[in-house]
PDB file of N, CA and C in Angstrom:
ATOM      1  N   UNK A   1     -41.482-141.856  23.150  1.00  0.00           N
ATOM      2  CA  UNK A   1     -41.203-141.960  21.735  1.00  0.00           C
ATOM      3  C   UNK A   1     -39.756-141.547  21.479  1.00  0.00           C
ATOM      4  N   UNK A   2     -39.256-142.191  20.936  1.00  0.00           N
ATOM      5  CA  UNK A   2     -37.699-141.917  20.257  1.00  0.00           C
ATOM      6  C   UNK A   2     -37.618-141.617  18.726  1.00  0.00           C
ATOM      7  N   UNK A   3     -37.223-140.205  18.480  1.00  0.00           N
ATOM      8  CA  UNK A   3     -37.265-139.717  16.949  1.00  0.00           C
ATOM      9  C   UNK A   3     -36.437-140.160  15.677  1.00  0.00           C
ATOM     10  N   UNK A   4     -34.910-140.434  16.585  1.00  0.00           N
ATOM     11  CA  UNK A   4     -33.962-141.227  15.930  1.00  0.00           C
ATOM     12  C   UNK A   4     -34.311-142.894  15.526  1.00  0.00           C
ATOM     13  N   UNK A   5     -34.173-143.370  14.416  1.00  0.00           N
ATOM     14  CA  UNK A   5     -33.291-144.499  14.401  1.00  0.00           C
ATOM     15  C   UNK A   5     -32.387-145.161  15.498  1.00  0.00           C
ATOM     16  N   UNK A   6     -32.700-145.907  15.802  1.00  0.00           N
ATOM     17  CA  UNK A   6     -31.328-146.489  16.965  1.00  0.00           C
ATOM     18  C   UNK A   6     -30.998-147.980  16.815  1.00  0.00           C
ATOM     19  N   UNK A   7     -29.393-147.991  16.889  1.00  0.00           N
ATOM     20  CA  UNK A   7     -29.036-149.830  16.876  1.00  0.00           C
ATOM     21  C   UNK A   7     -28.713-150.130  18.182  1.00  0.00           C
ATOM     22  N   UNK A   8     -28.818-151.265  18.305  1.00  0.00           N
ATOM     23  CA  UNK A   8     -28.513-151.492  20.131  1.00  0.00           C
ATOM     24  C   UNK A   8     -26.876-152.101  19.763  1.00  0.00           C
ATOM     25  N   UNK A   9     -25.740-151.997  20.414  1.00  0.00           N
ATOM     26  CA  UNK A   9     -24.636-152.498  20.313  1.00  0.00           C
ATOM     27  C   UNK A   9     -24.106-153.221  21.752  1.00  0.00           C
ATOM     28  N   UNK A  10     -23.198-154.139  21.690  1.00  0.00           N
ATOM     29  CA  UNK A  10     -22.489-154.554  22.631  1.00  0.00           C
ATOM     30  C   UNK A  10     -21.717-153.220  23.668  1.00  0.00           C
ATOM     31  N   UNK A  11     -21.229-152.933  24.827  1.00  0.00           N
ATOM     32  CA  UNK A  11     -20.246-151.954  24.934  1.00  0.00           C
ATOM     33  C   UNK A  11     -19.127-152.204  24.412  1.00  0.00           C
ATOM     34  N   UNK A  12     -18.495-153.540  24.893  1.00  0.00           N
ATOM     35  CA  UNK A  12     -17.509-154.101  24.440  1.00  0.00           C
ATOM     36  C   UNK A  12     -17.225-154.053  22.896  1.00  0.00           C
ATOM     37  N   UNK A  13     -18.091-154.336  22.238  1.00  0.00           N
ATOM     38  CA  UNK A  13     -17.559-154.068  21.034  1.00  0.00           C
ATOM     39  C   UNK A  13     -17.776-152.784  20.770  1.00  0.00           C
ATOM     40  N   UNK A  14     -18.602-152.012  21.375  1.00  0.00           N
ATOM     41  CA  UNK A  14     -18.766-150.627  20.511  1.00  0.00           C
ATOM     42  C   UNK A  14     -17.482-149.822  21.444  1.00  0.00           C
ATOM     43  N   UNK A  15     -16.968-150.370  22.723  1.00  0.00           N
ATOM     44  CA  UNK A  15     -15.747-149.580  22.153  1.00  0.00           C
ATOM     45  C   UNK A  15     -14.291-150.063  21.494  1.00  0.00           C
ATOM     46  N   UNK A  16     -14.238-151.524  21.572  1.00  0.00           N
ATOM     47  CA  UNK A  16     -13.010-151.774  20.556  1.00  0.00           C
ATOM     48  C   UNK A  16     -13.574-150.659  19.149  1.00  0.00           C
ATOM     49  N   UNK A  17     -14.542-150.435  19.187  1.00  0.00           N
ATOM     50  CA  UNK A  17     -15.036-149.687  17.411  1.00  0.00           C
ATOM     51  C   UNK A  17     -14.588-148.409  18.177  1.00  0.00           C
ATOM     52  N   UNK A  18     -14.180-147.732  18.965  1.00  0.00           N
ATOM     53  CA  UNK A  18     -14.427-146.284  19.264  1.00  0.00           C
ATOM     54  C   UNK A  18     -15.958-145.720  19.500  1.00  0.00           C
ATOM     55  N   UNK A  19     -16.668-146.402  19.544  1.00  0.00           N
ATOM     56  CA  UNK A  19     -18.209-145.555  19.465  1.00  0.00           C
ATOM     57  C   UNK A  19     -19.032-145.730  20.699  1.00  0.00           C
ATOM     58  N   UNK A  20     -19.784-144.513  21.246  1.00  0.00           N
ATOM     59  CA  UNK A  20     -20.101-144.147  22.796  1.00  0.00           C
ATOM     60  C   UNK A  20     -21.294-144.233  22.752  1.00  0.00           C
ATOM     61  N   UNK A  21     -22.269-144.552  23.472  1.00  0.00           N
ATOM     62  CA  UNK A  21     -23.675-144.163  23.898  1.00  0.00           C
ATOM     63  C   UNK A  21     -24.222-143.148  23.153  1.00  0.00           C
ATOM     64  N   UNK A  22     -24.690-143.168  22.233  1.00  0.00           N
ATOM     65  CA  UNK A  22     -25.812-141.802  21.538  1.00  0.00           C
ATOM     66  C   UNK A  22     -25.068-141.117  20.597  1.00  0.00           C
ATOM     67  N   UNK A  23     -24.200-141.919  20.366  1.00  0.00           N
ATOM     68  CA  UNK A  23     -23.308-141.402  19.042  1.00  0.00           C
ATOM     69  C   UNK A  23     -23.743-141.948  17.768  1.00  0.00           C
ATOM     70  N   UNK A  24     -23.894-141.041  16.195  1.00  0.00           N
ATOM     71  CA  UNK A  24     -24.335-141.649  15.202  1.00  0.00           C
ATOM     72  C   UNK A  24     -23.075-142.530  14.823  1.00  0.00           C
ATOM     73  N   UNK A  25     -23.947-143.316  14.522  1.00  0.00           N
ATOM     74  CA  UNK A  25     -22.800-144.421  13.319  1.00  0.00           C
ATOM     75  C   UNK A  25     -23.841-144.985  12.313  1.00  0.00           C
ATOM     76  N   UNK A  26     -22.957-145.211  11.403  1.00  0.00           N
ATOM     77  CA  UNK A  26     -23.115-145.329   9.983  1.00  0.00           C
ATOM     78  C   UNK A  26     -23.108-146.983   9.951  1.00  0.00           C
ATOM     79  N   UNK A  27     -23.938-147.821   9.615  1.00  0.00           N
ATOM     80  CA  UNK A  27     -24.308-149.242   9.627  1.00  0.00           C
ATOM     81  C   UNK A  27     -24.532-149.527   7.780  1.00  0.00           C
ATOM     82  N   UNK A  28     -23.229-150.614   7.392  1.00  0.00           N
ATOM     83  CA  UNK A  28     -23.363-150.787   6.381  1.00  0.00           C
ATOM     84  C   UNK A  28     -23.301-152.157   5.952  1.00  0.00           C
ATOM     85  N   UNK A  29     -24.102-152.784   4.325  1.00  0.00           N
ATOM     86  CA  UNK A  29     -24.119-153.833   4.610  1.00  0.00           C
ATOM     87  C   UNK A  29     -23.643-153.306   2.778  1.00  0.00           C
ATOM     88  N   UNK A  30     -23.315-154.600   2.240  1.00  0.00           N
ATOM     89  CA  UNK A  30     -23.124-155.234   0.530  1.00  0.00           C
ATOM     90  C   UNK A  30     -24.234-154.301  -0.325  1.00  0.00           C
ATOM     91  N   UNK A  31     -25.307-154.111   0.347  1.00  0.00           N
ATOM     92  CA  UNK A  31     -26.740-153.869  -0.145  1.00  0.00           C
ATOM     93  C   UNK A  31     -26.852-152.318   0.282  1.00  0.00           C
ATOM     94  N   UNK A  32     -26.796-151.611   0.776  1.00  0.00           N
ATOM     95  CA  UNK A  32     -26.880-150.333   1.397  1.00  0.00           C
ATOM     96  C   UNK A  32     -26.205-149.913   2.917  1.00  0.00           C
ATOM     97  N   UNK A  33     -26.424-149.129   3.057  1.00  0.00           N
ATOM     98  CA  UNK A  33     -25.863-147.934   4.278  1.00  0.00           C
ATOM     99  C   UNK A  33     -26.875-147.120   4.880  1.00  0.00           C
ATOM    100  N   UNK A  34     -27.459-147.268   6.518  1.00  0.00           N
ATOM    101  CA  UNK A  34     -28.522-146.463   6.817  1.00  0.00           C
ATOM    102  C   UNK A  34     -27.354-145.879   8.191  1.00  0.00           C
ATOM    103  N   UNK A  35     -27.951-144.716   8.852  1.00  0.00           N
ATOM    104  CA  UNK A  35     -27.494-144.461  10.102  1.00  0.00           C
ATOM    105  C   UNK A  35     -28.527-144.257  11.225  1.00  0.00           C
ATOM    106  N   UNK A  36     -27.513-144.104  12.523  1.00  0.00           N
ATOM    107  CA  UNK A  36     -28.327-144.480  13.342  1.00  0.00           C
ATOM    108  C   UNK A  36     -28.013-144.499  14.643  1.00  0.00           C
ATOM    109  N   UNK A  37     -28.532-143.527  15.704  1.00  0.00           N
ATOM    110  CA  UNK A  37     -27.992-143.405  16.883  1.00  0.00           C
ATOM    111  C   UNK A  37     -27.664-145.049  18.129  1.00  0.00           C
ATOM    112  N   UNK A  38     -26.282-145.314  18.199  1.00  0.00           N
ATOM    113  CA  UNK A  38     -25.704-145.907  18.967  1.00  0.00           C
ATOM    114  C   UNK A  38     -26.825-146.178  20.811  1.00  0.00           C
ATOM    115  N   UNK A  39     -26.969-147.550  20.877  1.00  0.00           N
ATOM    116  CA  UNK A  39     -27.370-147.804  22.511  1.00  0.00           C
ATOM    117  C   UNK A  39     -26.473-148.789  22.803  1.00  0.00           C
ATOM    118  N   UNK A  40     -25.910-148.521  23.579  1.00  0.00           N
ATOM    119  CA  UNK A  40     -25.009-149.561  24.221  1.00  0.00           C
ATOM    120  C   UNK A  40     -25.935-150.520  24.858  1.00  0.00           C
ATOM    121  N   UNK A  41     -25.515-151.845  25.018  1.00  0.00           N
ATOM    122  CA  UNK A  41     -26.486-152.666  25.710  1.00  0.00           C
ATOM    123  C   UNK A  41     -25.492-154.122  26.025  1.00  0.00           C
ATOM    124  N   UNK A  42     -25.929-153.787  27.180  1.00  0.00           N
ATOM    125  CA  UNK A  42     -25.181-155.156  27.442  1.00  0.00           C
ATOM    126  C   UNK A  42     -25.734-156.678  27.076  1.00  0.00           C
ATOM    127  N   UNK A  43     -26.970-156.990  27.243  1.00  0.00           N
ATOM    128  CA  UNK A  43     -27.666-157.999  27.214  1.00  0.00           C
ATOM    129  C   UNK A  43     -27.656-158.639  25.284  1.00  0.00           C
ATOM    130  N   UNK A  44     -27.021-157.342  24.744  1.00  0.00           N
ATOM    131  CA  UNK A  44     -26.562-158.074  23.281  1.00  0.00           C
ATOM    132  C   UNK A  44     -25.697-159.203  23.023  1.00  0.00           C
ATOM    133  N   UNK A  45     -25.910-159.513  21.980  1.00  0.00           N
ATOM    134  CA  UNK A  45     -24.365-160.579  21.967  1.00  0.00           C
ATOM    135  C   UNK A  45     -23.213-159.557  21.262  1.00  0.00           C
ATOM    136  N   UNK A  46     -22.200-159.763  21.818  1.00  0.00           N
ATOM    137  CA  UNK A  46     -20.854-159.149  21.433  1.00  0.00           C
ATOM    138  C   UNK A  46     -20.352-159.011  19.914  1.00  0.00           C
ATOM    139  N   UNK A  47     -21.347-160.120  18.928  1.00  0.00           N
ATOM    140  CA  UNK A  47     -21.172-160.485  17.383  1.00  0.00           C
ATOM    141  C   UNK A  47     -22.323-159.645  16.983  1.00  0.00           C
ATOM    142  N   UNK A  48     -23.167-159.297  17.691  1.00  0.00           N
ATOM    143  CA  UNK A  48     -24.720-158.678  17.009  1.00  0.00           C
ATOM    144  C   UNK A  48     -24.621-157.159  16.951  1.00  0.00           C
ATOM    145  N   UNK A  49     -25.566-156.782  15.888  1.00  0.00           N
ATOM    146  CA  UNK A  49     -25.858-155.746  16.382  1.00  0.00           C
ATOM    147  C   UNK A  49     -27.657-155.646  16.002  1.00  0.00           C
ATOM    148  N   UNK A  50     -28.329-154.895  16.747  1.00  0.00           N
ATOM    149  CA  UNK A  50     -29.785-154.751  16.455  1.00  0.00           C
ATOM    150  C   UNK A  50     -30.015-153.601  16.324  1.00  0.00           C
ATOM    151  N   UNK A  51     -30.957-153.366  15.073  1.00  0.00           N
ATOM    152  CA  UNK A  51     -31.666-152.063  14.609  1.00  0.00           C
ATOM    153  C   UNK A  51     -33.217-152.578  14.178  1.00  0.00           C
ATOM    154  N   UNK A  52     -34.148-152.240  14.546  1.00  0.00           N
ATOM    155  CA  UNK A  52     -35.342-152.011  15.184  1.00  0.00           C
ATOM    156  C   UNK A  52     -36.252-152.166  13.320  1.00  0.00           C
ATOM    157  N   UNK A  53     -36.970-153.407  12.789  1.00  0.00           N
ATOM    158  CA  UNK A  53     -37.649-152.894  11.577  1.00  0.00           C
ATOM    159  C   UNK A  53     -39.136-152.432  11.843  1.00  0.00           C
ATOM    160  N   UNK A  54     -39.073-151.685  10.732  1.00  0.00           N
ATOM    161  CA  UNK A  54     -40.980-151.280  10.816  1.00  0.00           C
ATOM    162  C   UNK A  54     -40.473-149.748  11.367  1.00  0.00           C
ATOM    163  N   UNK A  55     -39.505-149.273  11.327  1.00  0.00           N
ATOM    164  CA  UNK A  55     -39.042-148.167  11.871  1.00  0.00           C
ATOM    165  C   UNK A  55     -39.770-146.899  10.493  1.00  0.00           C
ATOM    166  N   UNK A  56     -40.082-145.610  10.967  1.00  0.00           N
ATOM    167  CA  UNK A  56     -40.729-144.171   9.803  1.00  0.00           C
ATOM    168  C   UNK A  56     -39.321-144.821   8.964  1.00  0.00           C
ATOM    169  N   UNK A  57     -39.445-144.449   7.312  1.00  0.00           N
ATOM    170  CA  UNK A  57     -38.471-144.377   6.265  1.00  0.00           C
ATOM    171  C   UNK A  57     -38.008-142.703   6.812  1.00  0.00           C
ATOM    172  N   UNK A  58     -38.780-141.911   7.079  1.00  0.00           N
ATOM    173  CA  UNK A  58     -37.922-140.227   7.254  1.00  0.00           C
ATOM    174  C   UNK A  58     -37.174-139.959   8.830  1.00  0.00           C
ATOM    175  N   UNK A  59     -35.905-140.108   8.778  1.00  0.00           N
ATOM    176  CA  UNK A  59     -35.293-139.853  10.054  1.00  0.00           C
ATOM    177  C   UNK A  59     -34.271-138.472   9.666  1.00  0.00           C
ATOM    178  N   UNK A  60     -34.055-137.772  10.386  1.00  0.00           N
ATOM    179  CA  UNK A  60     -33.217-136.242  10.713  1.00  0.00           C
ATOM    180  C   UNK A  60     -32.134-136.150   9.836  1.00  0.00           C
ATOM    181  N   UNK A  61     -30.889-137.887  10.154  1.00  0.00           N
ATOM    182  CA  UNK A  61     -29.726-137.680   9.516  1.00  0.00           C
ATOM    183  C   UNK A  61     -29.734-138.328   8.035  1.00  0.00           C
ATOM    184  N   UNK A  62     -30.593-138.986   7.643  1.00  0.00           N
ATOM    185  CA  UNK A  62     -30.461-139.947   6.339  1.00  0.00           C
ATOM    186  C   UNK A  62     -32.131-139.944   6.128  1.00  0.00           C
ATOM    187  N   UNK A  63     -32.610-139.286   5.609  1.00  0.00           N
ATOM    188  CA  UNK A  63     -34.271-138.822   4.715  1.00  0.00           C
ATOM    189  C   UNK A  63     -34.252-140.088   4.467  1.00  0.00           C
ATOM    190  N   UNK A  64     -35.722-140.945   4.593  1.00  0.00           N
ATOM    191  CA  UNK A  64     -35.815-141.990   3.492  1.00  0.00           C
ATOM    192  C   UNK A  64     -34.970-143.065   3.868  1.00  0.00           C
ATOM    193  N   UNK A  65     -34.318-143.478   5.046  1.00  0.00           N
ATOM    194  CA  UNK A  65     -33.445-144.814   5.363  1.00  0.00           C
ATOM    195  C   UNK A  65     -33.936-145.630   5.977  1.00  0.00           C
ATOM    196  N   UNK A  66     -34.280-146.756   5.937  1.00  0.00           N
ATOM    197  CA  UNK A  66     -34.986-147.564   6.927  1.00  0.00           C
ATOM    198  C   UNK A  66     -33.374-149.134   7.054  1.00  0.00           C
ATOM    199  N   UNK A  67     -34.137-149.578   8.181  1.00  0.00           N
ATOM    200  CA  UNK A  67     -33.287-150.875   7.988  1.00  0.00           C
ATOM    201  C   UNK A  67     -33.741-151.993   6.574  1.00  0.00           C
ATOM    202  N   UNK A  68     -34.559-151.391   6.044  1.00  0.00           N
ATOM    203  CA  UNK A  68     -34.543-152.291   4.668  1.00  0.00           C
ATOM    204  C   UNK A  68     -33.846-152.132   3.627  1.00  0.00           C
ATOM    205  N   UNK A  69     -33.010-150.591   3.802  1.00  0.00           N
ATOM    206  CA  UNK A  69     -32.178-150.424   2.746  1.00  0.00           C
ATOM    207  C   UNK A  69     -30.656-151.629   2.999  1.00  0.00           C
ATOM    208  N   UNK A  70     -30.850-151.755   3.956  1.00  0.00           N
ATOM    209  CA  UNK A  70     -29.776-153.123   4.048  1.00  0.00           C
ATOM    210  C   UNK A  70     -29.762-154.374   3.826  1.00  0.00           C
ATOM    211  N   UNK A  71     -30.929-154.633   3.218  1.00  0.00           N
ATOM    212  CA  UNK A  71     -30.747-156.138   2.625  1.00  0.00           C
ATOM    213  C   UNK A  71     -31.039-156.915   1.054  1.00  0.00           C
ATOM    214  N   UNK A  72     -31.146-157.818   1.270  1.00  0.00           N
ATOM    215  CA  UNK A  72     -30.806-157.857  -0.517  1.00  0.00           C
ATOM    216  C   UNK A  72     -32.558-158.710  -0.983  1.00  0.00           C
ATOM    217  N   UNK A  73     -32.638-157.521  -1.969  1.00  0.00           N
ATOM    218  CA  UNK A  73     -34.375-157.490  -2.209  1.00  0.00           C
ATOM    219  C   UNK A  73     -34.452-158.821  -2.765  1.00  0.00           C
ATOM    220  N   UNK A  74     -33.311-159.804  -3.425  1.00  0.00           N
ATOM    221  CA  UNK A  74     -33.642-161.012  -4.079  1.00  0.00           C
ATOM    222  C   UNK A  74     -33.315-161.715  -3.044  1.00  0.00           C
ATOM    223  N   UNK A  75     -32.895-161.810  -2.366  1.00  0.00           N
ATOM    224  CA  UNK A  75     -32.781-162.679  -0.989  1.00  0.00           C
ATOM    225  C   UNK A  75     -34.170-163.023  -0.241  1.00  0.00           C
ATOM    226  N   UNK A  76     -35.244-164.056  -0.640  1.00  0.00           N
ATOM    227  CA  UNK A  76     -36.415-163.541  -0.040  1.00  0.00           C
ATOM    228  C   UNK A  76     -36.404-164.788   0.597  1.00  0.00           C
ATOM    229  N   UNK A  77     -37.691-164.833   1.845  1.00  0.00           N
ATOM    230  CA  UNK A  77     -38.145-165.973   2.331  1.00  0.00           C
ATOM    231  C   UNK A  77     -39.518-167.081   0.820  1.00  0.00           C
ATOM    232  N   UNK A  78     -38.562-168.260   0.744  1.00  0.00           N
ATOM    233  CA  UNK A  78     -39.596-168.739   0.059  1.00  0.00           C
ATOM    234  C   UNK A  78     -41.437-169.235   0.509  1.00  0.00           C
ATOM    235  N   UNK A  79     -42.065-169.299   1.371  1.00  0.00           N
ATOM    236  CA  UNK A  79     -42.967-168.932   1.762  1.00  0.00           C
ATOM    237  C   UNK A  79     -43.861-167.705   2.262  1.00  0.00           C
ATOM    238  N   UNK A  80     -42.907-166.885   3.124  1.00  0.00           N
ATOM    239  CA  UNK A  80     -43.230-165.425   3.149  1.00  0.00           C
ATOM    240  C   UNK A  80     -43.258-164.084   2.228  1.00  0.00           C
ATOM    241  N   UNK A  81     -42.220-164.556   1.621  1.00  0.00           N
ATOM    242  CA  UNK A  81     -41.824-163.675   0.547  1.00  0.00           C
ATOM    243  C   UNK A  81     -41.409-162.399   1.282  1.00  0.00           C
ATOM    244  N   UNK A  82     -40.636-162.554   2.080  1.00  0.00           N
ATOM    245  CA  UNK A  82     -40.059-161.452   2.970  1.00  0.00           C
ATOM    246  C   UNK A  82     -38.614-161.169   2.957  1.00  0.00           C
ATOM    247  N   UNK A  83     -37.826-160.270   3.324  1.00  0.00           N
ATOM    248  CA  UNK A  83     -36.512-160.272   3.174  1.00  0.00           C
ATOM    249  C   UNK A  83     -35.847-160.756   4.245  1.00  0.00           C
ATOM    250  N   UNK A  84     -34.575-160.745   4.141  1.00  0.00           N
ATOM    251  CA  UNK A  84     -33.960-161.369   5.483  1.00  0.00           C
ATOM    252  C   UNK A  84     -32.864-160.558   6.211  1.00  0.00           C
ATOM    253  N   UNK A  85     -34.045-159.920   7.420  1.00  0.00           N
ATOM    254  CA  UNK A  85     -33.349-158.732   7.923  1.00  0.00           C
ATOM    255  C   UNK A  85     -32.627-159.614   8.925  1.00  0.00           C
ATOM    256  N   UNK A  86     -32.964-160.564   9.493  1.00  0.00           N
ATOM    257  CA  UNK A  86     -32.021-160.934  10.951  1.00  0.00           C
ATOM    258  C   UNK A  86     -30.951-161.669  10.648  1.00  0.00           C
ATOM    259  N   UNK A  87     -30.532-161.722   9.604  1.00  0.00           N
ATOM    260  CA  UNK A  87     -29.121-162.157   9.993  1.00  0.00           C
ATOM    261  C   UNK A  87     -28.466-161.771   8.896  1.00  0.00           C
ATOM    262  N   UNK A  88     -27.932-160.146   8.691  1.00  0.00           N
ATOM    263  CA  UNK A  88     -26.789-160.128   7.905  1.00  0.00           C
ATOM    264  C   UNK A  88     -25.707-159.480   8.320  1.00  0.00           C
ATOM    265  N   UNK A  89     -24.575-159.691   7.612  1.00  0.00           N
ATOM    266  CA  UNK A  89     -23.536-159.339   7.566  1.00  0.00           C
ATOM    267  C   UNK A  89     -23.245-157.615   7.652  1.00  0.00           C
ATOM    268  N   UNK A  90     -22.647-156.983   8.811  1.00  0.00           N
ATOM    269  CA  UNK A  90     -22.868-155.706   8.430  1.00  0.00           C
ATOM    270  C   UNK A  90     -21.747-154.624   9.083  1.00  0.00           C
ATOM    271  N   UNK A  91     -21.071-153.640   8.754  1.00  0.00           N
ATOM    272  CA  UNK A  91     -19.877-152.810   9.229  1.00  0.00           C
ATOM    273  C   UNK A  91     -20.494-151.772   9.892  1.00  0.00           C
ATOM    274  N   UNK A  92     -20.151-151.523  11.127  1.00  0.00           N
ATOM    275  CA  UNK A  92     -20.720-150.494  11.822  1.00  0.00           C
ATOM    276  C   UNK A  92     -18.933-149.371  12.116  1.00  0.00           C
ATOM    277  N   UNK A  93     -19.812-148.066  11.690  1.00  0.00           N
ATOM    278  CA  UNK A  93     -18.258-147.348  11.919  1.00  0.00           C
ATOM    279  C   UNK A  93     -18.945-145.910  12.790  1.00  0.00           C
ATOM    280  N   UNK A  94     -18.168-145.098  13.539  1.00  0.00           N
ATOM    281  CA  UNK A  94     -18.789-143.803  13.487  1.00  0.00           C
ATOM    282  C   UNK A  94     -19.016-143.044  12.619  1.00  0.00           C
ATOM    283  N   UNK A  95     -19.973-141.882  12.545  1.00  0.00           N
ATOM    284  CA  UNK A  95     -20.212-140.734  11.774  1.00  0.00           C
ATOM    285  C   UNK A  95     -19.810-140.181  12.171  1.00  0.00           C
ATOM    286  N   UNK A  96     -18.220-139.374  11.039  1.00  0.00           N
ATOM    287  CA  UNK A  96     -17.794-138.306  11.999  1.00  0.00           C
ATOM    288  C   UNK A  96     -18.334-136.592  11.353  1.00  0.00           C
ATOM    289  N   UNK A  97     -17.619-135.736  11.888  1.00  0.00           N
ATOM    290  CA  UNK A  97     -18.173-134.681  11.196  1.00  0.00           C
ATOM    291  C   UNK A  97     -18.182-134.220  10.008  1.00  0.00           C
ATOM    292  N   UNK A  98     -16.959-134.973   9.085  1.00  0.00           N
ATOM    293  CA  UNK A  98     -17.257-134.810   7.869  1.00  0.00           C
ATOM    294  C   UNK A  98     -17.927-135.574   7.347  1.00  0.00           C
ATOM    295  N   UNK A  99     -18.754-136.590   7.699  1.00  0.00           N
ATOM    296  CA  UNK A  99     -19.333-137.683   7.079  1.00  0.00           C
ATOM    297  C   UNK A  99     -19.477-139.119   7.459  1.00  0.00           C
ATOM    298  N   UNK A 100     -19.413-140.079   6.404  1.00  0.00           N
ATOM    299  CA  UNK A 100     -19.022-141.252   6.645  1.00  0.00           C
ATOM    300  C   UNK A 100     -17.654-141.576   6.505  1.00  0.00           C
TER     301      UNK A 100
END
């Protein structure tokens, strides 16, 4: 079991970003901002990043954040009526110690 939140990242891109293996970063989209411990992964695509839905809303660094706070609640699937977590637009930065 893993307690954190986690996004899977490229290496390559997570270090042009500065950001290491198991480091928080702050993942933001138009719609909200959740955080979330860094996995490097190679088998990503270099443009992606993945964070895990259906994840607890209560995590350690951000109470209450899920990956749904990142998308846009009127944005729905017209048959499902679901949101559209896989493909948005989104800024990944580190968390540093003062914050975001």
């Amino acid at each position: 079991m893993w307690p954190d939140l986690y996004c899977q990242i490229h290496p390559e891109k997570a270090a042009r970003l500065g950001i290491s293996d198991g480091e928080r970063v702050n993942i933001e989209t138009a719609h909200g901002a959740i955080e979330a411990v860094a996995w490097l992964h190679a088998g990503i695509r270099p443009s992606a990043v993945f964070v895990p839905i259906g994840w607890g809303e209560r995590q350690p660094y951000n109470p209450w954040r899920s990956v749904n706070f990142l998308a846009d609640k009127k944005q729905r699937d017209p048959i499902s009526d679901q949101t559209n977590l896989k493909a948005l637009l989104c800024r990944v930065s580190r968390v540093t110690a003062r914050g975001r």
